[in-house]
PDB file of N, CA and C in Angstrom:
ATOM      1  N   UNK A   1     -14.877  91.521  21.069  1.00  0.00           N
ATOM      2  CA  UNK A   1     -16.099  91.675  21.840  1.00  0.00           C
ATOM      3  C   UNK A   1     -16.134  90.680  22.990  1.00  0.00           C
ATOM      4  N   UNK A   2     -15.805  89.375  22.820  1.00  0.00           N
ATOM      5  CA  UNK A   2     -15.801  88.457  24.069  1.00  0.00           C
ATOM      6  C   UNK A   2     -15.036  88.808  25.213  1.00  0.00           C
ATOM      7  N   UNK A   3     -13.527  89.236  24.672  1.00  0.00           N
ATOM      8  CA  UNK A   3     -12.512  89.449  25.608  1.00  0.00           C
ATOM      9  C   UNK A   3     -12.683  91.257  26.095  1.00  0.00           C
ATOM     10  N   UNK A   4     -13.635  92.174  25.573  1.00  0.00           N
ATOM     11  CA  UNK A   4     -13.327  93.359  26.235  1.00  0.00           C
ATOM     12  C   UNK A   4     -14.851  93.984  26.667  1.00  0.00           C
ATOM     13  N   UNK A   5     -14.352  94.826  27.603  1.00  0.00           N
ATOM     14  CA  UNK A   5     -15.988  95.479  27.749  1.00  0.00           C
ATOM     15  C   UNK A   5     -15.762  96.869  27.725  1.00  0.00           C
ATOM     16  N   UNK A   6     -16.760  97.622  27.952  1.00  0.00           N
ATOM     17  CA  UNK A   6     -17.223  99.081  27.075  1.00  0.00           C
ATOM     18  C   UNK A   6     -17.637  99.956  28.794  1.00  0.00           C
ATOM     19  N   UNK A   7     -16.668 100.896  28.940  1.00  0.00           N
ATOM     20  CA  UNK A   7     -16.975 101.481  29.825  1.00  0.00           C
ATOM     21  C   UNK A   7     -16.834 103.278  30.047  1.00  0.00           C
ATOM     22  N   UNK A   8     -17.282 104.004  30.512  1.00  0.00           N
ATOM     23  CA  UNK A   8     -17.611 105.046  30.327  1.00  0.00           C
ATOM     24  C   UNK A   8     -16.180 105.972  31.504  1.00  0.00           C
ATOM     25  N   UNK A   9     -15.514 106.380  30.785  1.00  0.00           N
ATOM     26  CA  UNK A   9     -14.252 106.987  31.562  1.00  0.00           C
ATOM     27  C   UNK A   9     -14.469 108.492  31.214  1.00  0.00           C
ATOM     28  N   UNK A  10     -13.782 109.071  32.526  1.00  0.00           N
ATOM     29  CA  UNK A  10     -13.864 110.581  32.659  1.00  0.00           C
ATOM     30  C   UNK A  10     -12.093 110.890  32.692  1.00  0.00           C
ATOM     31  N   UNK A  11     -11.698 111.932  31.817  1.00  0.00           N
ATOM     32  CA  UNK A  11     -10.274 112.184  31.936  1.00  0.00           C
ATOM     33  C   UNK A  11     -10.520 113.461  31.601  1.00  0.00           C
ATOM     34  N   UNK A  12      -9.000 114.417  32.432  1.00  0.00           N
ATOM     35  CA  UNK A  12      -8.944 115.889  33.034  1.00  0.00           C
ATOM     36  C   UNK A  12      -7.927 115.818  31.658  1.00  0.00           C
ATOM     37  N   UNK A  13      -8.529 116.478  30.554  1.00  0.00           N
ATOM     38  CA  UNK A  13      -7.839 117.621  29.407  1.00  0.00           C
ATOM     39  C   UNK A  13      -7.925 119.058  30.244  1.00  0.00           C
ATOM     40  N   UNK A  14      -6.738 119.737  29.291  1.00  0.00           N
ATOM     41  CA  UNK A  14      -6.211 121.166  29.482  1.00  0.00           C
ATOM     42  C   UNK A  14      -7.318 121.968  29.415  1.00  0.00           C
ATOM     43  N   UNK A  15      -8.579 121.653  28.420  1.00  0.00           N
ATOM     44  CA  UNK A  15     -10.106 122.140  28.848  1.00  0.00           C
ATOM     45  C   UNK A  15     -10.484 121.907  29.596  1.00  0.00           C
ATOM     46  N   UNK A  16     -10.656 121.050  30.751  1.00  0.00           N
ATOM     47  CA  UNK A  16     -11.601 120.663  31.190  1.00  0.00           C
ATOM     48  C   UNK A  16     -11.575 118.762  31.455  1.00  0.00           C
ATOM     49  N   UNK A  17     -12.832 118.565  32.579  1.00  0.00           N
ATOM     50  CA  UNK A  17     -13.239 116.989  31.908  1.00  0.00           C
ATOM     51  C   UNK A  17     -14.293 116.664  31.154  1.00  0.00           C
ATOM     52  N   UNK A  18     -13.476 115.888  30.332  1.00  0.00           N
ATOM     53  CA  UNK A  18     -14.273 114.948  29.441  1.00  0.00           C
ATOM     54  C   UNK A  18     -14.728 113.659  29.912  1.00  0.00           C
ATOM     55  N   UNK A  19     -15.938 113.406  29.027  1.00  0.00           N
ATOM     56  CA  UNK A  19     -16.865 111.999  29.164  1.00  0.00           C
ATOM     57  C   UNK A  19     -16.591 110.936  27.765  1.00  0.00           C
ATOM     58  N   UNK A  20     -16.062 109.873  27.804  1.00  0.00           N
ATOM     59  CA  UNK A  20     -16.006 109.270  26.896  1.00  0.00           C
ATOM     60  C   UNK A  20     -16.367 107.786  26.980  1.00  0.00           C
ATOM     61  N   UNK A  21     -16.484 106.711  26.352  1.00  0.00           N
ATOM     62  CA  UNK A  21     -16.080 105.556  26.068  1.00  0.00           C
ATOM     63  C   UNK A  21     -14.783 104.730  25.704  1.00  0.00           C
ATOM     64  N   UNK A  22     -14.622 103.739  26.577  1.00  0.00           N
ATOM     65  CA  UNK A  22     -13.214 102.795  26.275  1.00  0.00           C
ATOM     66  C   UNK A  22     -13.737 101.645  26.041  1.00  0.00           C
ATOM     67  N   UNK A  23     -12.680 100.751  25.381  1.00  0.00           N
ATOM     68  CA  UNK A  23     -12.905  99.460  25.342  1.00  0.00           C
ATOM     69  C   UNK A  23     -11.720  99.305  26.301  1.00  0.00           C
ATOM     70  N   UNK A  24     -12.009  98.046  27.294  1.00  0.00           N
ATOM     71  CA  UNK A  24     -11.024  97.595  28.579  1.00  0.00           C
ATOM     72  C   UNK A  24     -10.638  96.303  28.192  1.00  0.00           C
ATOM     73  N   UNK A  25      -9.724  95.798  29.233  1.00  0.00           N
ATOM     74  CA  UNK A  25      -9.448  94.392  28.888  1.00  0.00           C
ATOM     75  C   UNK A  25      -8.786  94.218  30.550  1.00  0.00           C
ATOM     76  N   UNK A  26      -9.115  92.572  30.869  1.00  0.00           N
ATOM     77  CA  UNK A  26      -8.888  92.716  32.395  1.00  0.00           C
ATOM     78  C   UNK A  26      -7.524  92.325  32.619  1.00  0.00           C
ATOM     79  N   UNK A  27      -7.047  93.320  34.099  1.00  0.00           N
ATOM     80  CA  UNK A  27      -5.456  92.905  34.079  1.00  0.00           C
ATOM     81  C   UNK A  27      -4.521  92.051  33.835  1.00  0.00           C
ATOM     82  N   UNK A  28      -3.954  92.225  32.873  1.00  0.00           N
ATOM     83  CA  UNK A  28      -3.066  90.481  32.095  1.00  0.00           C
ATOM     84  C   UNK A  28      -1.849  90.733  33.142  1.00  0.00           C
ATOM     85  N   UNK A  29      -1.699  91.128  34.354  1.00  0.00           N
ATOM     86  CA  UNK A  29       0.068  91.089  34.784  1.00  0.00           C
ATOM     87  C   UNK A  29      -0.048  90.076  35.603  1.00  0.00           C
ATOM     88  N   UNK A  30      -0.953  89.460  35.960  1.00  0.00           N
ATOM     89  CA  UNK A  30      -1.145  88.052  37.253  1.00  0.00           C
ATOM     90  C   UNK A  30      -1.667  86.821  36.211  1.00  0.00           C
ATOM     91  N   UNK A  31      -1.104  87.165  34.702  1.00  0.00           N
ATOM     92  CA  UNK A  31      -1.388  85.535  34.086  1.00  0.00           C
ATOM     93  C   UNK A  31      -0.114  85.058  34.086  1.00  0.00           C
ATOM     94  N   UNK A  32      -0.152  83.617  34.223  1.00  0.00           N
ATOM     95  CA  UNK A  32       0.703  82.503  34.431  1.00  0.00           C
ATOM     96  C   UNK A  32       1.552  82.612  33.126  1.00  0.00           C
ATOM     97  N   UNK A  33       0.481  82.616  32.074  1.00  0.00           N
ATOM     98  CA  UNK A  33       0.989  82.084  30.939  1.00  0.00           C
ATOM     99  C   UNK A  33       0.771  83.729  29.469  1.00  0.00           C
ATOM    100  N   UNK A  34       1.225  84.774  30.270  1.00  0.00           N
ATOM    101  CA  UNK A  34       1.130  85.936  29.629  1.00  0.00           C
ATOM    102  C   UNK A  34       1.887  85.795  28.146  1.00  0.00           C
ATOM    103  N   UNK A  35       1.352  86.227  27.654  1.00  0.00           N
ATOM    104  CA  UNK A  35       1.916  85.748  26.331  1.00  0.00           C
ATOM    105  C   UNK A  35       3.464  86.321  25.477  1.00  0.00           C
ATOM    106  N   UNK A  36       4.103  85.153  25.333  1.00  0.00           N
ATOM    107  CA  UNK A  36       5.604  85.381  25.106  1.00  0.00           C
ATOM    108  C   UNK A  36       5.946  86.403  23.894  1.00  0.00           C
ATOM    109  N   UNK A  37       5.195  86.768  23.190  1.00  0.00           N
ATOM    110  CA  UNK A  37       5.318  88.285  22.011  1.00  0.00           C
ATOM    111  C   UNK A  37       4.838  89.232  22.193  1.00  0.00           C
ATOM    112  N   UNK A  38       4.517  89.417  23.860  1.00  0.00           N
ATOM    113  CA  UNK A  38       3.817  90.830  24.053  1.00  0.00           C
ATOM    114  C   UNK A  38       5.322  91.132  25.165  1.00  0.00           C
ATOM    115  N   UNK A  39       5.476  92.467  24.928  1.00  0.00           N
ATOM    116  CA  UNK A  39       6.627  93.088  26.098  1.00  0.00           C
ATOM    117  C   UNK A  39       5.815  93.572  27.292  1.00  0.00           C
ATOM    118  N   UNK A  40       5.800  91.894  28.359  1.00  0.00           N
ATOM    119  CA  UNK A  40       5.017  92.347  29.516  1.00  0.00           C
ATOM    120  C   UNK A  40       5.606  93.575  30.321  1.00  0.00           C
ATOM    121  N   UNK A  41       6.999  94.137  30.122  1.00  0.00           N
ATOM    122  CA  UNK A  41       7.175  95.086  31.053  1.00  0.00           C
ATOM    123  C   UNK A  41       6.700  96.328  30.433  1.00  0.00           C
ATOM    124  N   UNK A  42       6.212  96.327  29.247  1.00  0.00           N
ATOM    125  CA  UNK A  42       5.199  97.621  29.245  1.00  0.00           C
ATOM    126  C   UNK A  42       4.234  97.893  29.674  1.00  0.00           C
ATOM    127  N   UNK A  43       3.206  96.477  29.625  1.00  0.00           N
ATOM    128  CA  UNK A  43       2.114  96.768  30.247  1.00  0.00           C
ATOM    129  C   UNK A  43       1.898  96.901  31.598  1.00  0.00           C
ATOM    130  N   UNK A  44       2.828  95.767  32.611  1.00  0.00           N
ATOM    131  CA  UNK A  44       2.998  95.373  34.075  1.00  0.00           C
ATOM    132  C   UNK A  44       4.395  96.349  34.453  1.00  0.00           C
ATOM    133  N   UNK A  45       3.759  96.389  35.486  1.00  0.00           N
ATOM    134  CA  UNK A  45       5.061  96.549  36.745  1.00  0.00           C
ATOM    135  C   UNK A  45       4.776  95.687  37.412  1.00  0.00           C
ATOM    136  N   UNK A  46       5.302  94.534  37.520  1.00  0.00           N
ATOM    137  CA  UNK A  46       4.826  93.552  38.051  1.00  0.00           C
ATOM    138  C   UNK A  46       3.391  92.885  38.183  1.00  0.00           C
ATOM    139  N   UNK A  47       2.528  92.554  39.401  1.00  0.00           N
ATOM    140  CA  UNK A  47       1.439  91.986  39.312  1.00  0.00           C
ATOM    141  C   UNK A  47       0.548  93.274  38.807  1.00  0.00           C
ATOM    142  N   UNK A  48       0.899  94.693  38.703  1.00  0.00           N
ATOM    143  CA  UNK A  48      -0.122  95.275  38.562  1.00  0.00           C
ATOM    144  C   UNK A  48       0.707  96.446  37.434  1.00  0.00           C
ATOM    145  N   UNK A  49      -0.807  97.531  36.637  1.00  0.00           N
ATOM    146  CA  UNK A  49      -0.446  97.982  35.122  1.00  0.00           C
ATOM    147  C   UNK A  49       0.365  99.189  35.326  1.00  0.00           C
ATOM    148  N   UNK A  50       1.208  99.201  34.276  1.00  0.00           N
ATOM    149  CA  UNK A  50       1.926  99.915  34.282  1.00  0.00           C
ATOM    150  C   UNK A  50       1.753 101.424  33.801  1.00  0.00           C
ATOM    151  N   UNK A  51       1.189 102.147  34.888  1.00  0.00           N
ATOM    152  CA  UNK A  51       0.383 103.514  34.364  1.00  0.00           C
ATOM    153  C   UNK A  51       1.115 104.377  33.655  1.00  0.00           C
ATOM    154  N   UNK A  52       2.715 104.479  33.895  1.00  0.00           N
ATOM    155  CA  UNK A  52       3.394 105.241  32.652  1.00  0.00           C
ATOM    156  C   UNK A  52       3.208 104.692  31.335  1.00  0.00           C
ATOM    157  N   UNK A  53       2.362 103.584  31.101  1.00  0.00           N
ATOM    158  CA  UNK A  53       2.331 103.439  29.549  1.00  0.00           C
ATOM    159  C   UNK A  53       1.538 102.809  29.284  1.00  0.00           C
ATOM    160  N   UNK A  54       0.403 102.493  30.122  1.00  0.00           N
ATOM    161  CA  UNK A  54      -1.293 102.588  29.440  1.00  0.00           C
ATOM    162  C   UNK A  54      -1.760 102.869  30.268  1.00  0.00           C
ATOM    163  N   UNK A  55      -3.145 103.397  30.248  1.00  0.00           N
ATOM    164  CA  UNK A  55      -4.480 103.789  30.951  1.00  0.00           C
ATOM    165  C   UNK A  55      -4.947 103.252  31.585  1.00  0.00           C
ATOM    166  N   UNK A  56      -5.030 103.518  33.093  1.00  0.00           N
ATOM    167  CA  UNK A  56      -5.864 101.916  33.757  1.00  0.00           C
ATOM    168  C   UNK A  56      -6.976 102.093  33.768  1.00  0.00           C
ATOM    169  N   UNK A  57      -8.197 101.471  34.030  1.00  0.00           N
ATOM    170  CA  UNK A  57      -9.580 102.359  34.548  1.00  0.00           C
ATOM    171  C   UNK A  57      -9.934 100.987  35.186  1.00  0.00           C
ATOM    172  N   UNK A  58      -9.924 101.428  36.866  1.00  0.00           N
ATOM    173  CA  UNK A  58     -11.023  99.812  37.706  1.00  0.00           C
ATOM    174  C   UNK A  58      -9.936  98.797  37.114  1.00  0.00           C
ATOM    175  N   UNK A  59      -8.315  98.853  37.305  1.00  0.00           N
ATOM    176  CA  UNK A  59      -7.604  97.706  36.937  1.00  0.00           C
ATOM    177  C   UNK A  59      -8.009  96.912  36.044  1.00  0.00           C
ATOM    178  N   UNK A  60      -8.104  97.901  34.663  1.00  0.00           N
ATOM    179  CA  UNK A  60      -8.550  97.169  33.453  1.00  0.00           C
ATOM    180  C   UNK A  60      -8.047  97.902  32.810  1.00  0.00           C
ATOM    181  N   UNK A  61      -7.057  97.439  31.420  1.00  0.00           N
ATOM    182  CA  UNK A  61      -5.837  97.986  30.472  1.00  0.00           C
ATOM    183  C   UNK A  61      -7.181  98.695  29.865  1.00  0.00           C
ATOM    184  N   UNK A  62      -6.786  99.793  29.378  1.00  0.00           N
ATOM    185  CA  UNK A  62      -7.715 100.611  28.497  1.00  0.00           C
ATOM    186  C   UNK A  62      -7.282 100.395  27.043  1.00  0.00           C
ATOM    187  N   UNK A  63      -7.543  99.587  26.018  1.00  0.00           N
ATOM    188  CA  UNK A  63      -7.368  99.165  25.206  1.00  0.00           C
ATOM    189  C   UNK A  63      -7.915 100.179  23.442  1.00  0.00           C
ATOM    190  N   UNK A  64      -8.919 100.798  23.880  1.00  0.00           N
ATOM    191  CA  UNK A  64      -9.523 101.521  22.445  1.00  0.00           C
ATOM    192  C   UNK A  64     -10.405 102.459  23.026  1.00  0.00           C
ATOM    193  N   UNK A  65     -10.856 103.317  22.175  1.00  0.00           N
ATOM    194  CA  UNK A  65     -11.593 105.050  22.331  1.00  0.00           C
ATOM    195  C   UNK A  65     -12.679 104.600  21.262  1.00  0.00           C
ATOM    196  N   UNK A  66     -13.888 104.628  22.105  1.00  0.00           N
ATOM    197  CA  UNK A  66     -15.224 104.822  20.782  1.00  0.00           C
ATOM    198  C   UNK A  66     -15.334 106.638  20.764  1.00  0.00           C
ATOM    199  N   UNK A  67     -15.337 107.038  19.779  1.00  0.00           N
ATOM    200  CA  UNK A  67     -15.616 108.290  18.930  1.00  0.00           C
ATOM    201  C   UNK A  67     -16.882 108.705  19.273  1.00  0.00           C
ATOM    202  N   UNK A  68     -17.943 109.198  19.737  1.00  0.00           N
ATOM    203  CA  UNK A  68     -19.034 109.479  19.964  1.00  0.00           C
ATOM    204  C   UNK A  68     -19.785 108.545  19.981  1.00  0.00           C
ATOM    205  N   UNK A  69     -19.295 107.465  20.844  1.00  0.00           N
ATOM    206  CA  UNK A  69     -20.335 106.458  21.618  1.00  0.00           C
ATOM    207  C   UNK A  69     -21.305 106.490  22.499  1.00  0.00           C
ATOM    208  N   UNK A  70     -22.247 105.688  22.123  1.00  0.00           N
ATOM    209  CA  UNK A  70     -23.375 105.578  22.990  1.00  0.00           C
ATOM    210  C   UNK A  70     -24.018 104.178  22.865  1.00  0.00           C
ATOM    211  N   UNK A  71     -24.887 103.861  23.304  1.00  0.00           N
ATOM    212  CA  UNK A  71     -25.400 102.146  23.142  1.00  0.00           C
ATOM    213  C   UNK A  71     -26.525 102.211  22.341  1.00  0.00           C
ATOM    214  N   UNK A  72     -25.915 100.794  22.008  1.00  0.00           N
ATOM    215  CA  UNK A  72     -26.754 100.421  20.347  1.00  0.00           C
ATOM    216  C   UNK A  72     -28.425  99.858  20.604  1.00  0.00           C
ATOM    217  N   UNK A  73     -29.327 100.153  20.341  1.00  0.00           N
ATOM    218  CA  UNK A  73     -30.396 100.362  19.766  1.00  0.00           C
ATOM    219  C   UNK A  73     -30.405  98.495  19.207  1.00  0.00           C
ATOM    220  N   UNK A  74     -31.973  98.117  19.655  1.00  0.00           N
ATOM    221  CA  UNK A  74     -32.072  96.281  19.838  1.00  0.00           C
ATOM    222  C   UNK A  74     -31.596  95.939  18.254  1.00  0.00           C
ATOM    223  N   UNK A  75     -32.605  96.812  17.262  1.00  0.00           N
ATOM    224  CA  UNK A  75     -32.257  96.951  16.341  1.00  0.00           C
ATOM    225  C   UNK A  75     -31.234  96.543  15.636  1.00  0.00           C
ATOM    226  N   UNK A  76     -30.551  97.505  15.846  1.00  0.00           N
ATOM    227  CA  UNK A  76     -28.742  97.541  15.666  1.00  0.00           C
ATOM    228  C   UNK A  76     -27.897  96.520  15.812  1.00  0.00           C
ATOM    229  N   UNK A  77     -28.172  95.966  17.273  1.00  0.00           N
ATOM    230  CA  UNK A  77     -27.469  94.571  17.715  1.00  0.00           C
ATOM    231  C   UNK A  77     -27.894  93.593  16.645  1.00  0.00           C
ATOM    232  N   UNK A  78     -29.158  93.157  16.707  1.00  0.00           N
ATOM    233  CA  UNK A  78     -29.809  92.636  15.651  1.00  0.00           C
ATOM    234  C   UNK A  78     -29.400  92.387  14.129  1.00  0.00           C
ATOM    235  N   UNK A  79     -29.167  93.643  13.779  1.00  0.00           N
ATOM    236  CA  UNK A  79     -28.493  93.621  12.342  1.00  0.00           C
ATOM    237  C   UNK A  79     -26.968  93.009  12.248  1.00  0.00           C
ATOM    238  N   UNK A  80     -26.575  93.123  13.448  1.00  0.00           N
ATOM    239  CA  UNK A  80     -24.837  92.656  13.721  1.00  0.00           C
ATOM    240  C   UNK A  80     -25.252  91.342  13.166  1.00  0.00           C
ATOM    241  N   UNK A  81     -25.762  90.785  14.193  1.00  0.00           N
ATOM    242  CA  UNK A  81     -26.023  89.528  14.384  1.00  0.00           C
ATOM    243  C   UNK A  81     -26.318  88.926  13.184  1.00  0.00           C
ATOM    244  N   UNK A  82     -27.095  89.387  12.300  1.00  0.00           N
ATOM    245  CA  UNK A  82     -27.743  88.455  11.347  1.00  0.00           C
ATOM    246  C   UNK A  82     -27.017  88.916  10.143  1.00  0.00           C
ATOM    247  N   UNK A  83     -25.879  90.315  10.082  1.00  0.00           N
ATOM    248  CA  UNK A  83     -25.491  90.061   8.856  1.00  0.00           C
ATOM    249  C   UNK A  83     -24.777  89.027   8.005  1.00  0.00           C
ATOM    250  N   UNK A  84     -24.787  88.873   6.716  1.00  0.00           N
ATOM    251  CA  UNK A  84     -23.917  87.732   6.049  1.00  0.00           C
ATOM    252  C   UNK A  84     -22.704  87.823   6.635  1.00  0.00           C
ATOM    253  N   UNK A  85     -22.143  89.091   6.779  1.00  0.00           N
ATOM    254  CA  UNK A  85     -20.577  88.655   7.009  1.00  0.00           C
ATOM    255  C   UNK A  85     -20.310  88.460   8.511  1.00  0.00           C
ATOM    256  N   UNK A  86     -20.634  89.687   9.376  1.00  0.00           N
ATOM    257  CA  UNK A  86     -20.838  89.385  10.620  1.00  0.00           C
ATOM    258  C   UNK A  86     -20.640  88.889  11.430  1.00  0.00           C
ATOM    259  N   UNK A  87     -22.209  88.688  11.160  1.00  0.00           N
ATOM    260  CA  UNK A  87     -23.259  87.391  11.951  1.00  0.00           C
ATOM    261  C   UNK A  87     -22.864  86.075  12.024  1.00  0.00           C
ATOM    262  N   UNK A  88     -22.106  85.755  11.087  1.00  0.00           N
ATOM    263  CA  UNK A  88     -21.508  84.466  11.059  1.00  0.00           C
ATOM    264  C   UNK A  88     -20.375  84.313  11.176  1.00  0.00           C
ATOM    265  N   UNK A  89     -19.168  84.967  11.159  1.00  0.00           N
ATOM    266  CA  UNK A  89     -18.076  84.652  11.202  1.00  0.00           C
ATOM    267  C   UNK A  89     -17.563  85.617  12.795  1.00  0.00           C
ATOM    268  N   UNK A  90     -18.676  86.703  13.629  1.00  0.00           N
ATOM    269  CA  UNK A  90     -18.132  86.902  14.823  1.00  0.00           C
ATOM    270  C   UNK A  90     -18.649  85.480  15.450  1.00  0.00           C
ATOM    271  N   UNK A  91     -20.085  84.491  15.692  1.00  0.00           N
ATOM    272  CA  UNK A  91     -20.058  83.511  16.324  1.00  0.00           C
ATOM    273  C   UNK A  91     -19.307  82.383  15.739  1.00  0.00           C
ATOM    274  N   UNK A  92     -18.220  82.135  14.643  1.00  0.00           N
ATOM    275  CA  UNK A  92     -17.592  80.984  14.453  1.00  0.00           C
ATOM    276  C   UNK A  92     -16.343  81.054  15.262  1.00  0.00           C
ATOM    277  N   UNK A  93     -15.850  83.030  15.425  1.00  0.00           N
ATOM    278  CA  UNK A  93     -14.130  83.205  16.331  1.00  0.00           C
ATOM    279  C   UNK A  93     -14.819  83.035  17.364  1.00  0.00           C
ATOM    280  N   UNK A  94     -16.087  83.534  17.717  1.00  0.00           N
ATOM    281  CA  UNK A  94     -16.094  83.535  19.112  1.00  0.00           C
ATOM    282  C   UNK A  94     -16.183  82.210  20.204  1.00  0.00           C
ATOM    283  N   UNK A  95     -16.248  81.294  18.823  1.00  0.00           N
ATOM    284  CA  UNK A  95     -16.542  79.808  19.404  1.00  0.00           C
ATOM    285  C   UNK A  95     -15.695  78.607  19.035  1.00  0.00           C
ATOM    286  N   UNK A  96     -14.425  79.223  18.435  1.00  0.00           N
ATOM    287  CA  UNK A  96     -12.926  78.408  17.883  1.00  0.00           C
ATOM    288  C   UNK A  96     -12.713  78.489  19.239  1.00  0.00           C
ATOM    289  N   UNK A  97     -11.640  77.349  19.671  1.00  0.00           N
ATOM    290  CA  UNK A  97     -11.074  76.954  20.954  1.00  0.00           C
ATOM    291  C   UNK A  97      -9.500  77.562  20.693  1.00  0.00           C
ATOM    292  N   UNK A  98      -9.291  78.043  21.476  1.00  0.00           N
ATOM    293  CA  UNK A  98      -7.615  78.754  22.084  1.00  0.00           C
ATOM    294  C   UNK A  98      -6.855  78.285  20.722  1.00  0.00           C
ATOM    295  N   UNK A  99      -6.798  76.860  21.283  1.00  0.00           N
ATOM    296  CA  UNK A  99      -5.346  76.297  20.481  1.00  0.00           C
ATOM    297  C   UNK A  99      -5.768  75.851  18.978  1.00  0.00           C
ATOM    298  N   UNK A 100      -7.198  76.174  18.392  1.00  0.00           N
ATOM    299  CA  UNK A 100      -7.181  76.489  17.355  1.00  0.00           C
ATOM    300  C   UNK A 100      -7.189  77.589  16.379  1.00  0.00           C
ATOM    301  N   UNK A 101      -7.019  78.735  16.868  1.00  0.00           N
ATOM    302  CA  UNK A 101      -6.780  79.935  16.621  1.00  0.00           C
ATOM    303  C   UNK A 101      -5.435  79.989  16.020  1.00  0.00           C
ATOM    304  N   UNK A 102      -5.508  80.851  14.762  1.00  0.00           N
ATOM    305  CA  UNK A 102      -4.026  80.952  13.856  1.00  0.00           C
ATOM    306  C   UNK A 102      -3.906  82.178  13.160  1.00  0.00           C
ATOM    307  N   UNK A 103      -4.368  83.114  13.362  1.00  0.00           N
ATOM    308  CA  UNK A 103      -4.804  84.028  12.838  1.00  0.00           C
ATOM    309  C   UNK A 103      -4.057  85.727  12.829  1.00  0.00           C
ATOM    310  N   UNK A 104      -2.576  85.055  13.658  1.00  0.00           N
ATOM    311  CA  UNK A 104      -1.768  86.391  14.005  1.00  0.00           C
ATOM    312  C   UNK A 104      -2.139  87.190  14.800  1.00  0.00           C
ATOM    313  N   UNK A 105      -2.078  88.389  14.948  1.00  0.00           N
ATOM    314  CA  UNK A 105      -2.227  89.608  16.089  1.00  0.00           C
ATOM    315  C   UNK A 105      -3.718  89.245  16.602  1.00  0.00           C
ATOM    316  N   UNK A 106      -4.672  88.815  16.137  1.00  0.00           N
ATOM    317  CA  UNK A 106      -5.819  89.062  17.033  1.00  0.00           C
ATOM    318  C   UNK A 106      -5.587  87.465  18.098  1.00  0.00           C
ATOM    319  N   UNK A 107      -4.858  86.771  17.263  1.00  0.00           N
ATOM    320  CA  UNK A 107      -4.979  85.254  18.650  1.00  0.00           C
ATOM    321  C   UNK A 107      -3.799  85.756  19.669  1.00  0.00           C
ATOM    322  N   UNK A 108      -2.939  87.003  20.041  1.00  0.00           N
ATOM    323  CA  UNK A 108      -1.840  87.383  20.534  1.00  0.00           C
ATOM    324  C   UNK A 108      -2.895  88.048  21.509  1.00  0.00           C
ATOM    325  N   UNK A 109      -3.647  88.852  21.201  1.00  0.00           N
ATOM    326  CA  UNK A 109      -4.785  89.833  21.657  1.00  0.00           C
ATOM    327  C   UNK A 109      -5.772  88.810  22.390  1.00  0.00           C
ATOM    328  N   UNK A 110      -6.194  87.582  22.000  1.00  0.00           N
ATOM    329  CA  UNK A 110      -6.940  87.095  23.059  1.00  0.00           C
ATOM    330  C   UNK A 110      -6.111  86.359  24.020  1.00  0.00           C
ATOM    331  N   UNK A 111      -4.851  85.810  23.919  1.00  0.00           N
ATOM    332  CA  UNK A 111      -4.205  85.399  24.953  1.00  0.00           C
ATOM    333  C   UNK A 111      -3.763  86.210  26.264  1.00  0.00           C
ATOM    334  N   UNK A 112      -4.196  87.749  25.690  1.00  0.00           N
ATOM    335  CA  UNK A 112      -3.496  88.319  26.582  1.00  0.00           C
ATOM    336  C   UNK A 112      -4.672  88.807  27.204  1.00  0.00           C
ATOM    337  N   UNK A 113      -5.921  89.017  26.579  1.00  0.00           N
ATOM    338  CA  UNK A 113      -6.845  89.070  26.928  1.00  0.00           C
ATOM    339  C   UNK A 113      -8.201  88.480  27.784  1.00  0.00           C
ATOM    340  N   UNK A 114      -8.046  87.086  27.150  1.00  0.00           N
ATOM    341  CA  UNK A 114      -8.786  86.619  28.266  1.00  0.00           C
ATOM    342  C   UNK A 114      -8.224  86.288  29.718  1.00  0.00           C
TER     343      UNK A 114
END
């Protein structure tokens, strides 16, 4: 959630176009320090993404598909927030510092991400 945002993409199927939701992540091919276990030449062609093998949208890697998305209700957020499991352990990752992160594929995912 820190490192991606939620944006509303239109793509031309053999029906027709469709309206959907993505989760994005902003262009990792102009980081210094891109991270050494990701195969940057999949994502980059150099400073910019490599459209034979991900999705760009507004030069932002298209990262995930919400399923019949729409926005959450105050409510809803609310309940995130305050559940036991949650509520407390999305604001403890979201507030660990870089180089304390140990956690495998998701600390690979924010390096490349933020």
């Amino acid at each position: 959630m820190k490192y991606s945002e939620v944006e509303k993409m239109t793509h031309k199927f053999l029906d027709g176009l469709k309206d959907f939701y993505v989760f994005t992540i902003r262009n990792p091919c102009k980081k210094k320090d891109f991270p050494d276990r990701v195969n940057k030449d999949y994502f980059c062609d150099g400073e910019k993404i490599n459209n034979n093998q991900v999705y760009n949208l507004n030069d932002r890697v298209v990262i995930g598909l919400l399923h019949e998305g729409r926005s959450c209700k105050k409510e809803e957020i609310d309940f995130v927030k305050s559940h036991q499991v949650t509520g407390r352990f999305c604001e403890l990752r979201n507030n660990t510092p870089l180089e304390n992160l140990k956690t495998g594929m998701g600390d690979i995912f924010i390096k490349l991400a933020r």
